[in-house]
N, C-alpha and C. Protein backbone atom coordinates (compact mmCIF):
# COMPACT_ATOMS: atom_id res chain seq x y z
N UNK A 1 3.57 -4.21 -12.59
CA UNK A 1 2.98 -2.94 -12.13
C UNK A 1 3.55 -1.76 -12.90
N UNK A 2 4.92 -1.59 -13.35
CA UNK A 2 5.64 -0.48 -13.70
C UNK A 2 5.34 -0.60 -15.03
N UNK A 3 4.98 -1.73 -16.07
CA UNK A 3 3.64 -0.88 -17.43
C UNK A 3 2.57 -0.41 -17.03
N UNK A 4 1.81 -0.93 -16.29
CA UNK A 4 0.66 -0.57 -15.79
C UNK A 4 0.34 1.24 -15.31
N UNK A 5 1.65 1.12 -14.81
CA UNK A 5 1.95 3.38 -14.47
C UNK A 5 2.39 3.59 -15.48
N UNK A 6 3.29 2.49 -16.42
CA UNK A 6 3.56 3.51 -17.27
C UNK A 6 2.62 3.93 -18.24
N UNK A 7 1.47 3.45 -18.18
CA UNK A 7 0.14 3.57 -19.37
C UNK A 7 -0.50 4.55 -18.62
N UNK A 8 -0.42 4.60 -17.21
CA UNK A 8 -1.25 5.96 -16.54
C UNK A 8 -0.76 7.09 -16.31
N UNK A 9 0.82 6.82 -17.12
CA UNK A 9 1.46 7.93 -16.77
C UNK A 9 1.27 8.87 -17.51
N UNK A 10 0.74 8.50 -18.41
CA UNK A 10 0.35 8.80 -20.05
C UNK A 10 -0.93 9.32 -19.92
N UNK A 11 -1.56 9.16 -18.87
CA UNK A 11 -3.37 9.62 -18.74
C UNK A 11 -3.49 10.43 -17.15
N UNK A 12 -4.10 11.83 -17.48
CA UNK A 12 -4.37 12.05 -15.89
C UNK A 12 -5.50 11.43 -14.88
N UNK A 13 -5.55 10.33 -15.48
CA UNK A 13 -6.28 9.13 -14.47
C UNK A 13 -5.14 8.97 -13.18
N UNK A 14 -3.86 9.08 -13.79
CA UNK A 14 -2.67 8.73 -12.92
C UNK A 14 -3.01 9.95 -11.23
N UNK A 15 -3.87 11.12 -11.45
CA UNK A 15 -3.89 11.73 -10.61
C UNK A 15 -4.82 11.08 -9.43
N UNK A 16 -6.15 10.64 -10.17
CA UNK A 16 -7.13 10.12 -9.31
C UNK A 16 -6.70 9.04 -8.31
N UNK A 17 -6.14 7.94 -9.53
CA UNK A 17 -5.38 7.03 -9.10
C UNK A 17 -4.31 6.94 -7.80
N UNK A 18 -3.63 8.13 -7.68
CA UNK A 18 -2.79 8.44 -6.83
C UNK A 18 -3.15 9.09 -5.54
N UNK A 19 -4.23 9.79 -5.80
CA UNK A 19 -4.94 10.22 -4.57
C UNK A 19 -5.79 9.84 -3.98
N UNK A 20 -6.28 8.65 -4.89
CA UNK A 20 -6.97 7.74 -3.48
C UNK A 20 -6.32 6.25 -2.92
N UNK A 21 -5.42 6.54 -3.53
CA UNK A 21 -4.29 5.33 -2.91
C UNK A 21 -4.10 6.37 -1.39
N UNK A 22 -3.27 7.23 -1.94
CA UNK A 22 -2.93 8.77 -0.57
C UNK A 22 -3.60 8.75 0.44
N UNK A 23 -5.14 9.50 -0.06
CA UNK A 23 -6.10 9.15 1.00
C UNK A 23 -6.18 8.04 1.82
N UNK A 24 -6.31 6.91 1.11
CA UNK A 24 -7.03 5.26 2.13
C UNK A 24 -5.91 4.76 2.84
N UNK A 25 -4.60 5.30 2.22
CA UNK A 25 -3.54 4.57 3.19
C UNK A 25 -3.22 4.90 4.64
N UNK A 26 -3.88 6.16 5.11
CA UNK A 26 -3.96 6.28 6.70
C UNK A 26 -4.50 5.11 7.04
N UNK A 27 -5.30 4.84 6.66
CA UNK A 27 -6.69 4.00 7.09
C UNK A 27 -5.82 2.50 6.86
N UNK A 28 -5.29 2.19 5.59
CA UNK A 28 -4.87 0.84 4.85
C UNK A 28 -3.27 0.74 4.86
N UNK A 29 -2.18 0.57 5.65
CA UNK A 29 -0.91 1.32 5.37
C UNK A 29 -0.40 0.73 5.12
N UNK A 30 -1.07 -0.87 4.39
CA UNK A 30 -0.72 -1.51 3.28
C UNK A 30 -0.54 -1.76 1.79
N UNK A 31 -1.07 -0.16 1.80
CA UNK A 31 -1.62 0.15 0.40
C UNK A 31 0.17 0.94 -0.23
N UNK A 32 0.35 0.33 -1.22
CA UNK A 32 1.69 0.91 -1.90
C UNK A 32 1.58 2.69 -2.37
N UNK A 33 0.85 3.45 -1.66
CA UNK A 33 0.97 4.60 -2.17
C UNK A 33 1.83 5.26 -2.53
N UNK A 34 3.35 5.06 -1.72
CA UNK A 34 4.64 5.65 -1.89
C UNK A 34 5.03 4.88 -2.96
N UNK A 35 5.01 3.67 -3.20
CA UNK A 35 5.68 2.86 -4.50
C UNK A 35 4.83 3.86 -5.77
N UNK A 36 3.45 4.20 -5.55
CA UNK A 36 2.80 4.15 -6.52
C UNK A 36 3.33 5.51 -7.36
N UNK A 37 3.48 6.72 -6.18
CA UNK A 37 4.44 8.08 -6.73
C UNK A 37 5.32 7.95 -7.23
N UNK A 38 6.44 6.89 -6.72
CA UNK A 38 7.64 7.06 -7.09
C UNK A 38 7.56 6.21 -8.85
N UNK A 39 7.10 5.22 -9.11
CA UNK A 39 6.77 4.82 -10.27
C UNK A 39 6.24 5.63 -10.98
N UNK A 40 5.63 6.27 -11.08
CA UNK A 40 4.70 7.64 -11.72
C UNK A 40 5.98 8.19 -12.24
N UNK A 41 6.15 8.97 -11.05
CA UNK A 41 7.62 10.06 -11.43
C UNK A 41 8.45 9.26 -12.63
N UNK A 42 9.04 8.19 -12.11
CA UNK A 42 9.99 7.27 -13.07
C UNK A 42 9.47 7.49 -14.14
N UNK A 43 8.44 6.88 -13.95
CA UNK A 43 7.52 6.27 -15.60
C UNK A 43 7.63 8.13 -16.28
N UNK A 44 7.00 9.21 -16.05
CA UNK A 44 7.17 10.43 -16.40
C UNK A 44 8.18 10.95 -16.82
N UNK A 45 8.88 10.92 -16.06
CA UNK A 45 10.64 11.60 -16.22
C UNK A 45 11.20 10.67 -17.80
N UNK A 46 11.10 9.18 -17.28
CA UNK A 46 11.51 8.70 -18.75
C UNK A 46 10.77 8.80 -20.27
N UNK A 47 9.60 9.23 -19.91
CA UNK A 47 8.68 9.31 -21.08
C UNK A 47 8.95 11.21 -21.69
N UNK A 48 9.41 12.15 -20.55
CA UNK A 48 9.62 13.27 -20.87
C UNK A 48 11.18 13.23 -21.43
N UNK A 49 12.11 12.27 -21.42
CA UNK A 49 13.39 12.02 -21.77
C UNK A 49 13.36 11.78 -22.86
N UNK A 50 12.61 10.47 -23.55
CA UNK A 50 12.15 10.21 -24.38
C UNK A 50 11.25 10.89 -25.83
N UNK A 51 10.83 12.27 -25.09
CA UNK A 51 10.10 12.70 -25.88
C UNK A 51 8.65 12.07 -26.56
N UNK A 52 8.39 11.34 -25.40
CA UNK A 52 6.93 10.46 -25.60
C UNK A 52 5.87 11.30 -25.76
N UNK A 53 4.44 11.19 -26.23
CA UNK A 53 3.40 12.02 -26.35
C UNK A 53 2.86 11.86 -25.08
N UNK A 54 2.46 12.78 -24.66
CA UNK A 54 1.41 12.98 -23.58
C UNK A 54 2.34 12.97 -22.27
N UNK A 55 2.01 12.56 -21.34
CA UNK A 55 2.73 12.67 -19.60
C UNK A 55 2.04 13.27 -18.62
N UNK A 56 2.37 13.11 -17.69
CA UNK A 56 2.10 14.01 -17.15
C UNK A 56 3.01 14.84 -15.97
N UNK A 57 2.90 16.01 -15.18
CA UNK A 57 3.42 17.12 -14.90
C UNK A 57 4.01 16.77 -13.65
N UNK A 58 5.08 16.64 -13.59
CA UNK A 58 5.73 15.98 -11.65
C UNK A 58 5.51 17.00 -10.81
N UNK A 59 5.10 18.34 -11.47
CA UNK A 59 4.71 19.14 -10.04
C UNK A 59 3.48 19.24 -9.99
N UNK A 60 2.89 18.88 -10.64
CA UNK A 60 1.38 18.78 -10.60
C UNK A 60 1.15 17.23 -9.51
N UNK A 61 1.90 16.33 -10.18
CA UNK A 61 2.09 15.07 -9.06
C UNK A 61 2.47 15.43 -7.91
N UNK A 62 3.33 16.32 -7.77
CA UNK A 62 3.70 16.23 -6.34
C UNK A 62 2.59 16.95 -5.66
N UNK A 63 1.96 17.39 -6.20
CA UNK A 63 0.67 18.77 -5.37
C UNK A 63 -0.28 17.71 -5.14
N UNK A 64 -0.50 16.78 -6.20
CA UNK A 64 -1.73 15.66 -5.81
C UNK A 64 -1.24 15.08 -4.23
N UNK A 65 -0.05 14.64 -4.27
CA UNK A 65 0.13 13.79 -3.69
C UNK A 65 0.24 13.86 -2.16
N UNK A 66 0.63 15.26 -2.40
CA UNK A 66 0.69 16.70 -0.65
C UNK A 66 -0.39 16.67 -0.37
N UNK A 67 -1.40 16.96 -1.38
CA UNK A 67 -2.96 17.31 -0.77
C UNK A 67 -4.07 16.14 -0.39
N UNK A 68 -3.32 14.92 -1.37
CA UNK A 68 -4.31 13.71 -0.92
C UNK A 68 -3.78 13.12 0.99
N UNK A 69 -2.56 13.28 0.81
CA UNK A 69 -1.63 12.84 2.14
C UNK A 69 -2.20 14.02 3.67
N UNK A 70 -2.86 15.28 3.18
CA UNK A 70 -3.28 16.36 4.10
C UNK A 70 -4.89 15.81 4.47
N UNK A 71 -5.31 15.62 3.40
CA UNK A 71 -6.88 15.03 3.30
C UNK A 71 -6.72 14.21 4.12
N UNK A 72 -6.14 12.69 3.57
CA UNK A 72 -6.48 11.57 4.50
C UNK A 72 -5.99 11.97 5.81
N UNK A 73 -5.09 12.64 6.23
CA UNK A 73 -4.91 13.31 7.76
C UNK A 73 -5.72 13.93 8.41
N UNK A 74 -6.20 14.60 7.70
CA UNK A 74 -7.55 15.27 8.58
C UNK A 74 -9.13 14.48 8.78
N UNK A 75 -8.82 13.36 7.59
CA UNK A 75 -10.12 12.89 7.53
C UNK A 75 -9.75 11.79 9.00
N UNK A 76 -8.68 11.10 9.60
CA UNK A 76 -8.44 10.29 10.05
C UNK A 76 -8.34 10.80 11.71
N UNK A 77 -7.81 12.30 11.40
CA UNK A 77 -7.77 13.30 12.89
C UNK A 77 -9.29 13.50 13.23
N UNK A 78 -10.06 14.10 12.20
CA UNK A 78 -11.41 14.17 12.46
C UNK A 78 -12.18 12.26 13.26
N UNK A 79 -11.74 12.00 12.48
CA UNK A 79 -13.02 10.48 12.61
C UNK A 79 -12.68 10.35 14.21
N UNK A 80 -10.95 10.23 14.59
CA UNK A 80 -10.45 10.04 16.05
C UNK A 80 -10.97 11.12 17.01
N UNK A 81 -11.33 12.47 16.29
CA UNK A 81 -11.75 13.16 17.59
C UNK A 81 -13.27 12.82 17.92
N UNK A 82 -13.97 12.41 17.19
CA UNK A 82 -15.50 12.02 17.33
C UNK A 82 -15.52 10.53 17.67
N UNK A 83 -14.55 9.74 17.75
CA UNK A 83 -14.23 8.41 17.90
C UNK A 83 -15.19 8.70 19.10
N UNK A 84 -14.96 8.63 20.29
CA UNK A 84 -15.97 8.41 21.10
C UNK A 84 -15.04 7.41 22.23
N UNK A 85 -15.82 6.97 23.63
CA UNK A 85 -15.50 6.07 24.54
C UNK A 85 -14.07 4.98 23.62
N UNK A 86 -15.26 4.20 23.01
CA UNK A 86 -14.79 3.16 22.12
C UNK A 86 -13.04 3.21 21.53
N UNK A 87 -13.12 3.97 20.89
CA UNK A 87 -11.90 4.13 20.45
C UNK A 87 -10.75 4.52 21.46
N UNK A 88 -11.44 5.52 22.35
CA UNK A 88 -10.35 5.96 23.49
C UNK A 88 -9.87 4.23 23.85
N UNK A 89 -11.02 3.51 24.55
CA UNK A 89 -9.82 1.78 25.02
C UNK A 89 -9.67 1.41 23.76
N UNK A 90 -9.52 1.41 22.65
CA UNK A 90 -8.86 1.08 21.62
C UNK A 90 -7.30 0.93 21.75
N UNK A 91 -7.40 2.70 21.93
CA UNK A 91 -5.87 3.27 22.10
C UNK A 91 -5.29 2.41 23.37
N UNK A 92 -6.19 2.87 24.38
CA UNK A 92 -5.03 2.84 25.44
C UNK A 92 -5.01 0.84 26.22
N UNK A 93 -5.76 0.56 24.77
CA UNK A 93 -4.90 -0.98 24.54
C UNK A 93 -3.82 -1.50 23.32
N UNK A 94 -3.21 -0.49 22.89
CA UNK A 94 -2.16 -0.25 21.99
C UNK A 94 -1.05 0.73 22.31
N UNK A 95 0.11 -0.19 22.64
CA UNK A 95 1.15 0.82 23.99
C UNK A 95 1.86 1.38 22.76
N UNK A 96 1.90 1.20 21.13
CA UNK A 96 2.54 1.99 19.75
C UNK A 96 1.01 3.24 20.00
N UNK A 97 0.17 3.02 19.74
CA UNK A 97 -0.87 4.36 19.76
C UNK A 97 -0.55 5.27 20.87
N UNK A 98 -0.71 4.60 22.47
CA UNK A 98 -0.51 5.56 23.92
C UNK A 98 0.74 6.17 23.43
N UNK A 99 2.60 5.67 22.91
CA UNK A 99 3.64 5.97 23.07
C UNK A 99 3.31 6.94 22.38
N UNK A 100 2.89 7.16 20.89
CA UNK A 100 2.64 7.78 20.22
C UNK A 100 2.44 9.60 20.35
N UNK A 101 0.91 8.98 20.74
CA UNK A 101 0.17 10.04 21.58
C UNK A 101 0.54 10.83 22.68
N UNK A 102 1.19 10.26 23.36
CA UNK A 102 1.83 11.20 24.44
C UNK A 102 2.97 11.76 24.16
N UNK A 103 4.15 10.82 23.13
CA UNK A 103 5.20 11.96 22.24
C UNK A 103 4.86 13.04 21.37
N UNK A 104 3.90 12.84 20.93
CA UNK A 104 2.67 14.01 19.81
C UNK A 104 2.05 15.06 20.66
N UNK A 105 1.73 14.98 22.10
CA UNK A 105 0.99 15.58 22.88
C UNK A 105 2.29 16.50 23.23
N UNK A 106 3.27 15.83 23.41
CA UNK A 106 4.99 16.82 24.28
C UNK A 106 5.08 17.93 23.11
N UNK A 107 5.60 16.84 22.20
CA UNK A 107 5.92 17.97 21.45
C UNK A 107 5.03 19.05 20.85
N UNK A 108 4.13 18.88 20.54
CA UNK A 108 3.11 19.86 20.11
C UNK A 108 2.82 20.66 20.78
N UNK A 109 2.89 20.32 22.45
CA UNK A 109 2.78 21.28 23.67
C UNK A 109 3.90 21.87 23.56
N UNK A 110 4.88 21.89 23.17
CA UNK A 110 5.98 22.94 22.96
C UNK A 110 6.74 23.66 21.90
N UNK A 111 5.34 23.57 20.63
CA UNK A 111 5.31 24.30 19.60
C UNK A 111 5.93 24.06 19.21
N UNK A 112 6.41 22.80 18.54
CA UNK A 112 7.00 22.17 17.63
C UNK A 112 6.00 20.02 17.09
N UNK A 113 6.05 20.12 16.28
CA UNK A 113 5.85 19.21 15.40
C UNK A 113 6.26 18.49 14.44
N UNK A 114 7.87 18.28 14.81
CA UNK A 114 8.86 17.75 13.95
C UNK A 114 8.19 16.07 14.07
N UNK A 115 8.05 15.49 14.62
CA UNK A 115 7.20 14.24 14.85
C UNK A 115 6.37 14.16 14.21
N UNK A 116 5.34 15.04 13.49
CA UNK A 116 4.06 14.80 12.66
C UNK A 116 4.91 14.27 11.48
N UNK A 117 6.49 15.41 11.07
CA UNK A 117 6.75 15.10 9.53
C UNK A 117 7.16 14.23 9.66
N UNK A 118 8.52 13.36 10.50
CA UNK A 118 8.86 12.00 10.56
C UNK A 118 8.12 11.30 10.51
N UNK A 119 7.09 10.95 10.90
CA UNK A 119 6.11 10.28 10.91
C UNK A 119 5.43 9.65 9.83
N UNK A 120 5.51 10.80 8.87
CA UNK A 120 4.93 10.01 7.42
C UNK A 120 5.84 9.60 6.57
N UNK A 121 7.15 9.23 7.08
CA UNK A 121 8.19 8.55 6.41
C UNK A 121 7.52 7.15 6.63
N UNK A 122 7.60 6.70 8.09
CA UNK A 122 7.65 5.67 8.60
C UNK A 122 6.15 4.81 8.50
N UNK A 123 6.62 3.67 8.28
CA UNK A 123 5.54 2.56 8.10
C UNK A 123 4.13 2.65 8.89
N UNK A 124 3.63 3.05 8.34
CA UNK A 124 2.01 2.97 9.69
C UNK A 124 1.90 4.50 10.35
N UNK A 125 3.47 5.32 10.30
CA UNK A 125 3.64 6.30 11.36
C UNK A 125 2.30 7.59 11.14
N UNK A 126 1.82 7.57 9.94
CA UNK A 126 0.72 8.61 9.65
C UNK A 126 -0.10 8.44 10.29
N UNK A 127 -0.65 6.64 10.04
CA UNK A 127 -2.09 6.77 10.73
C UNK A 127 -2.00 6.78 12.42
N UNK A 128 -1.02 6.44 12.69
CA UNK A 128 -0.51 6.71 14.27
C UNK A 128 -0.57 7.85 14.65
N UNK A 129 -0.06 8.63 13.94
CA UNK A 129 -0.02 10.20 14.79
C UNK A 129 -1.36 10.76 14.44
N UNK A 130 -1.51 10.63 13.17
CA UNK A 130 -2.99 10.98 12.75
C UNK A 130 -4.37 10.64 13.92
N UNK A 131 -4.28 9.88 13.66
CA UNK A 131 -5.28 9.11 15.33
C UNK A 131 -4.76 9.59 16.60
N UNK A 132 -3.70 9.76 16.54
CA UNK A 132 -3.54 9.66 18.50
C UNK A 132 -3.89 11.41 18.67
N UNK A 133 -3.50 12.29 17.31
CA UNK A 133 -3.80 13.72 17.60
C UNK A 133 -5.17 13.93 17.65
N UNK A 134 -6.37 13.20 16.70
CA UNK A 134 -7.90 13.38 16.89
C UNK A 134 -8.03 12.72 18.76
N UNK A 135 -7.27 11.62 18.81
CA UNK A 135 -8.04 11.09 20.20
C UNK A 135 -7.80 11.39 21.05
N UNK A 136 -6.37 12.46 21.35
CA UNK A 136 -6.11 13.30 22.46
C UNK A 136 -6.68 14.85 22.43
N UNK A 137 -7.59 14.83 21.41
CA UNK A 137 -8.01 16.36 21.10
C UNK A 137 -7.18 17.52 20.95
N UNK A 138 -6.09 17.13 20.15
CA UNK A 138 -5.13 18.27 20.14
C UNK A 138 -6.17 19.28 19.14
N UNK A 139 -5.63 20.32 19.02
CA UNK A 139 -6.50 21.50 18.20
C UNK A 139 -6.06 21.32 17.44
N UNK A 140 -6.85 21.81 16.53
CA UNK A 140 -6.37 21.90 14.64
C UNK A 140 -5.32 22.76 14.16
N UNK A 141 -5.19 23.68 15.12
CA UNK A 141 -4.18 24.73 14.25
C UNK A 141 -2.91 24.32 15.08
N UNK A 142 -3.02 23.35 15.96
CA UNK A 142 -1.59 22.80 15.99
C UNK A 142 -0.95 21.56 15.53
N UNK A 143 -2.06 21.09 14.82
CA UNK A 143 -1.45 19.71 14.02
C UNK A 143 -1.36 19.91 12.96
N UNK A 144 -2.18 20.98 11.69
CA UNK A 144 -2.99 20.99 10.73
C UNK A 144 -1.48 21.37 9.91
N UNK A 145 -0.71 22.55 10.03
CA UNK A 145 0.71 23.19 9.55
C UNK A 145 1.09 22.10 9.80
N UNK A 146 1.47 21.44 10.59
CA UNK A 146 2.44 20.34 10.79
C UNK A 146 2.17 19.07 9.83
N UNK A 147 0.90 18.96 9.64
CA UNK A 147 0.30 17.51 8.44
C UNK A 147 0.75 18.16 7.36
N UNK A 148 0.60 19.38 7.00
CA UNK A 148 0.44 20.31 5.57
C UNK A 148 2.31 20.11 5.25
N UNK A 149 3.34 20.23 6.11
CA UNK A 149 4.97 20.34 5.98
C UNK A 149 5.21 18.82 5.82
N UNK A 150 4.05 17.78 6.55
CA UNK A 150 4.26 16.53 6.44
C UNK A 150 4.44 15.84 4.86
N UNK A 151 2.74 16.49 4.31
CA UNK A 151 2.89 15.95 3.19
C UNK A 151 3.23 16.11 2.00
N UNK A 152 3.82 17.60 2.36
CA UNK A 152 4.58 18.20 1.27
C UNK A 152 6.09 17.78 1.12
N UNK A 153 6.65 17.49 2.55
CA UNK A 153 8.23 16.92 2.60
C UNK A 153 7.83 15.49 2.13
N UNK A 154 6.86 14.51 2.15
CA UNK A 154 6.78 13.37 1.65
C UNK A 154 6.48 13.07 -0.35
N UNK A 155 5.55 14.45 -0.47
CA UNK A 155 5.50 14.31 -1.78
C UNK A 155 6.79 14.13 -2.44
N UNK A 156 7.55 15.15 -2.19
CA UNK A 156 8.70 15.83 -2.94
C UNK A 156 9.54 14.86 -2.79
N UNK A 157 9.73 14.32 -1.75
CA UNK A 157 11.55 13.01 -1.27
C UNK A 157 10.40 12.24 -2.60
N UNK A 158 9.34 11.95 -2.36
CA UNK A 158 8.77 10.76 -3.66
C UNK A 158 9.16 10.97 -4.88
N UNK A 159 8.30 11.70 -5.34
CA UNK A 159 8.38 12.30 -6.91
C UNK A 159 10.20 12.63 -7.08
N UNK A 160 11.28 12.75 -6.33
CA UNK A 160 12.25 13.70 -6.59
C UNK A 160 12.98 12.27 -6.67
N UNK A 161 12.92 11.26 -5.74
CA UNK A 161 13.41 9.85 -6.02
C UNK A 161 13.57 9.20 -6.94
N UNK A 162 12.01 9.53 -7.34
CA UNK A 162 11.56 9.12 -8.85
C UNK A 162 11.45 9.37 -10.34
N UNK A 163 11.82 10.88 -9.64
CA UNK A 163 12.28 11.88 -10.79
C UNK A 163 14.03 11.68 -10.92
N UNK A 164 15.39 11.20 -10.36
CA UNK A 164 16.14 11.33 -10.43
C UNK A 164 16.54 9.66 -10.80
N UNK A 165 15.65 8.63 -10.34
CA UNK A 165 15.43 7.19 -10.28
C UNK A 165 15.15 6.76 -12.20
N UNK A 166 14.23 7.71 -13.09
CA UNK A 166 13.99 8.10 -13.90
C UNK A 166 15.39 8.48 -15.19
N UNK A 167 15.77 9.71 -14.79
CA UNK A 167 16.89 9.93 -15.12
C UNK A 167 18.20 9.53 -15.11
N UNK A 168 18.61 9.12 -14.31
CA UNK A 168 19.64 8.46 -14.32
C UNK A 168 19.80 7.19 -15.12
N UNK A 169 18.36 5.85 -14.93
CA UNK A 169 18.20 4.65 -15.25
C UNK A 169 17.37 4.48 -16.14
N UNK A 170 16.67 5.62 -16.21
CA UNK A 170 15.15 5.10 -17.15
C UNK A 170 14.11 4.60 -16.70
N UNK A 171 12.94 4.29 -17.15
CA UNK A 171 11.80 3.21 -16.68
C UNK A 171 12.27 2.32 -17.22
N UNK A 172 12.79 1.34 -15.85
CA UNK A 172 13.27 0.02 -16.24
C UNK A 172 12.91 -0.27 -15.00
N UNK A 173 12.52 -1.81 -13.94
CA UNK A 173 12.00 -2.20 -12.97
C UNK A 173 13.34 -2.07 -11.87
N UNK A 174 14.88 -1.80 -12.67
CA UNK A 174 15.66 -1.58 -11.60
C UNK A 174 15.74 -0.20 -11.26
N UNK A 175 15.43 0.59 -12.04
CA UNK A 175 15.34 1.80 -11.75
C UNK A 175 14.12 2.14 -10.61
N UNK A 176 13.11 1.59 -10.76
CA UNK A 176 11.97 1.69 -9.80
C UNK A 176 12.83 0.65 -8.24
N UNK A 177 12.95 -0.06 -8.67
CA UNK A 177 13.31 -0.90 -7.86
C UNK A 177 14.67 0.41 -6.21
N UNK A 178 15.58 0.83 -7.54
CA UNK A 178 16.57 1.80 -6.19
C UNK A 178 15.55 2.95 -6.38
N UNK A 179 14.73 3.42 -6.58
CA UNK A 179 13.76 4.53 -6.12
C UNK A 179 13.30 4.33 -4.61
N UNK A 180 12.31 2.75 -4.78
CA UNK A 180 11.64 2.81 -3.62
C UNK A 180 12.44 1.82 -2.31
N UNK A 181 13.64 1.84 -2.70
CA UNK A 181 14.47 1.63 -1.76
C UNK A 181 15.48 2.79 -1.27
N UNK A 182 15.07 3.76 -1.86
CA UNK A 182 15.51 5.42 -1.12
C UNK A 182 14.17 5.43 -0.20
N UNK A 183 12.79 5.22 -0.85
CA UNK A 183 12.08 5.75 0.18
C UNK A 183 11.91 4.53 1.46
N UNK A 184 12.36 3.47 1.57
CA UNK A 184 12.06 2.26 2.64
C UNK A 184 13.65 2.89 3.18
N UNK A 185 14.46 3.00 2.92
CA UNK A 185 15.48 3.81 3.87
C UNK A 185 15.17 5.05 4.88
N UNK A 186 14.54 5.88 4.02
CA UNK A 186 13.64 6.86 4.83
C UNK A 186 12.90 6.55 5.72
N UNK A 187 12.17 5.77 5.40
CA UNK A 187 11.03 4.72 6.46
C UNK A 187 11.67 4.26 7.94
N UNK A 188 12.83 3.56 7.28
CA UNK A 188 13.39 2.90 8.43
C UNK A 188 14.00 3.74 8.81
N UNK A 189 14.34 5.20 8.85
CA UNK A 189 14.89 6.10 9.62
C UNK A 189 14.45 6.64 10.55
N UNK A 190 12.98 7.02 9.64
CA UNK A 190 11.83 7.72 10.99
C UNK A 190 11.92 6.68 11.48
N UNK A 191 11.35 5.70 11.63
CA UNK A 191 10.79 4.42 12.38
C UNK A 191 11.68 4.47 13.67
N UNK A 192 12.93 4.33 13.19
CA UNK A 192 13.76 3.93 14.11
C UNK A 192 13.85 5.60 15.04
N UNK A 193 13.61 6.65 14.44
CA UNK A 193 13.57 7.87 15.32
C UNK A 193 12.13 8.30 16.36
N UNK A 194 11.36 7.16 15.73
CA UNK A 194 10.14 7.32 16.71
C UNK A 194 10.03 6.50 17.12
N UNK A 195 10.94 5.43 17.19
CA UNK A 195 10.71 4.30 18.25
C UNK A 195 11.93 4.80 19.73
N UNK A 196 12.58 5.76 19.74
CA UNK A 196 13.39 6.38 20.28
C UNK A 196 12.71 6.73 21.57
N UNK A 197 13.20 6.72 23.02
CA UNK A 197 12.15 7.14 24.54
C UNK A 197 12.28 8.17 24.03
N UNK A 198 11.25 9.54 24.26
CA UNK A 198 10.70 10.87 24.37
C UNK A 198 12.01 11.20 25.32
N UNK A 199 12.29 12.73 24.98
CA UNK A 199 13.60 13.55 26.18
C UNK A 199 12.84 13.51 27.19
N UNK A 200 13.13 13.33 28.80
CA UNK A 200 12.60 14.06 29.76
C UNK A 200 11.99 15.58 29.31
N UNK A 201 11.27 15.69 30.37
CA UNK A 201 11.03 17.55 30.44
C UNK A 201 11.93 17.78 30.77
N UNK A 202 12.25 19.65 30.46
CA UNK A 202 12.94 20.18 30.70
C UNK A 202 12.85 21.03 32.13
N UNK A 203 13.83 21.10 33.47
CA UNK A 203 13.36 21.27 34.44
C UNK A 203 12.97 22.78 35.04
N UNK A 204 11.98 22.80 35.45
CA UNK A 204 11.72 24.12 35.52
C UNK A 204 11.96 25.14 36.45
N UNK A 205 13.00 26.21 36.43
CA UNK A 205 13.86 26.97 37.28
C UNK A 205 12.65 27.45 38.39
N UNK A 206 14.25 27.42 39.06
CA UNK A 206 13.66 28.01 40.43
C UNK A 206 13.92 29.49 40.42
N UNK A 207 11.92 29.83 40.99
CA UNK A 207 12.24 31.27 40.83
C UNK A 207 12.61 31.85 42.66
């Protein structure tokens, strides 16, 4: 795989390429999209070390990669709020979607959305919150900032992994190799922070 980026790293096909991996992986969250950035970056960083012809731009990558990760969020929030009957027993025959949804519902009800960004660390955690915010009808302008910080803190830990994964080692498969084992550390961090019980409420004084 890591010639394979490194020949697209070399062509801004590498953009298309990357953003519809981004996009489909709400949907597919089997799809290596995070491997696929962080190889990019590598493959880039060493070819800009190198003084290779052509490349392409890691902040230009990282903007693809924010905006394809915002897209497939909204495209996945949208589809869940029009989901319909159907999808509602979907959910509430999936006690990871209900847990979800009702930790996404707390916190968002109290103007905060630190949960949307953890979330796209963790394995599956996008299309989870992504869905449970269309199927509980949260509003847009309270998820929408929160997807937008999501996939901008996810671009950057990528490309910056891969950009330093790069530098240090080169494009070599061990160098890719401790890249995307910075980002499966990350993974397993959120994971393990959203598999965590929700705080109680906080109790409300007596007036």
């Amino acid at each position: 795989m890591l010639e394979s980026v490194r020949w697209l790293a070399a062509s801004p096909w590498i953009y298309a390429a990357v953003a519809t991996s981004v996009v489909l992986d709400v949907f597919l969250p089997v799809l290596p999209s995070g491997v696929l950035v962080i190889s990019a970056a590598t493959a880039a960083t060493a070819a800009t070390a190198t003084a290779a012809p052509g490349g392409i731009s890691l902040v230009a990558l990282a903007l693809c990669a924010a905006s394809a990760s915002v897209l497939g969020d909204l495209v996945a929030y949208r589809l869940a709020w029009r989901g319909g009957p159907r999808l509602d027993r979907a959910i509430a025959r999936s006690r990871r979607l209900t847990t979800a949804q009702e930790r996404l519902g707390t916190a968002l009800g109290r103007g905060g959305g630190a949960l949307v960004v953890i979330a796209r660390f963790a394995p599956a955690g996008r299309s989870v919150v992504s869905l449970g915010a269309g199927a509980a009808r949260r509003r847009a302008r309270e998820f929408v900032p929160w997807s937008v910080l999501a996939g901008v803190a996810w671009a950057s830990y990528s490309v910056g992994v891969g950009y330093f994964g790069g530098q240090w080692l080169g494009a070599t498969w061990f160098s890719a190799a401790v890249s995307v084992l910075a980002l499966f550390l990350a993974g397993s961090v959120a994971a393990y922070v959203m598999r965590r019980p929700a705080p109680p409420p906080a109790p409300t004084p007596a007036s």
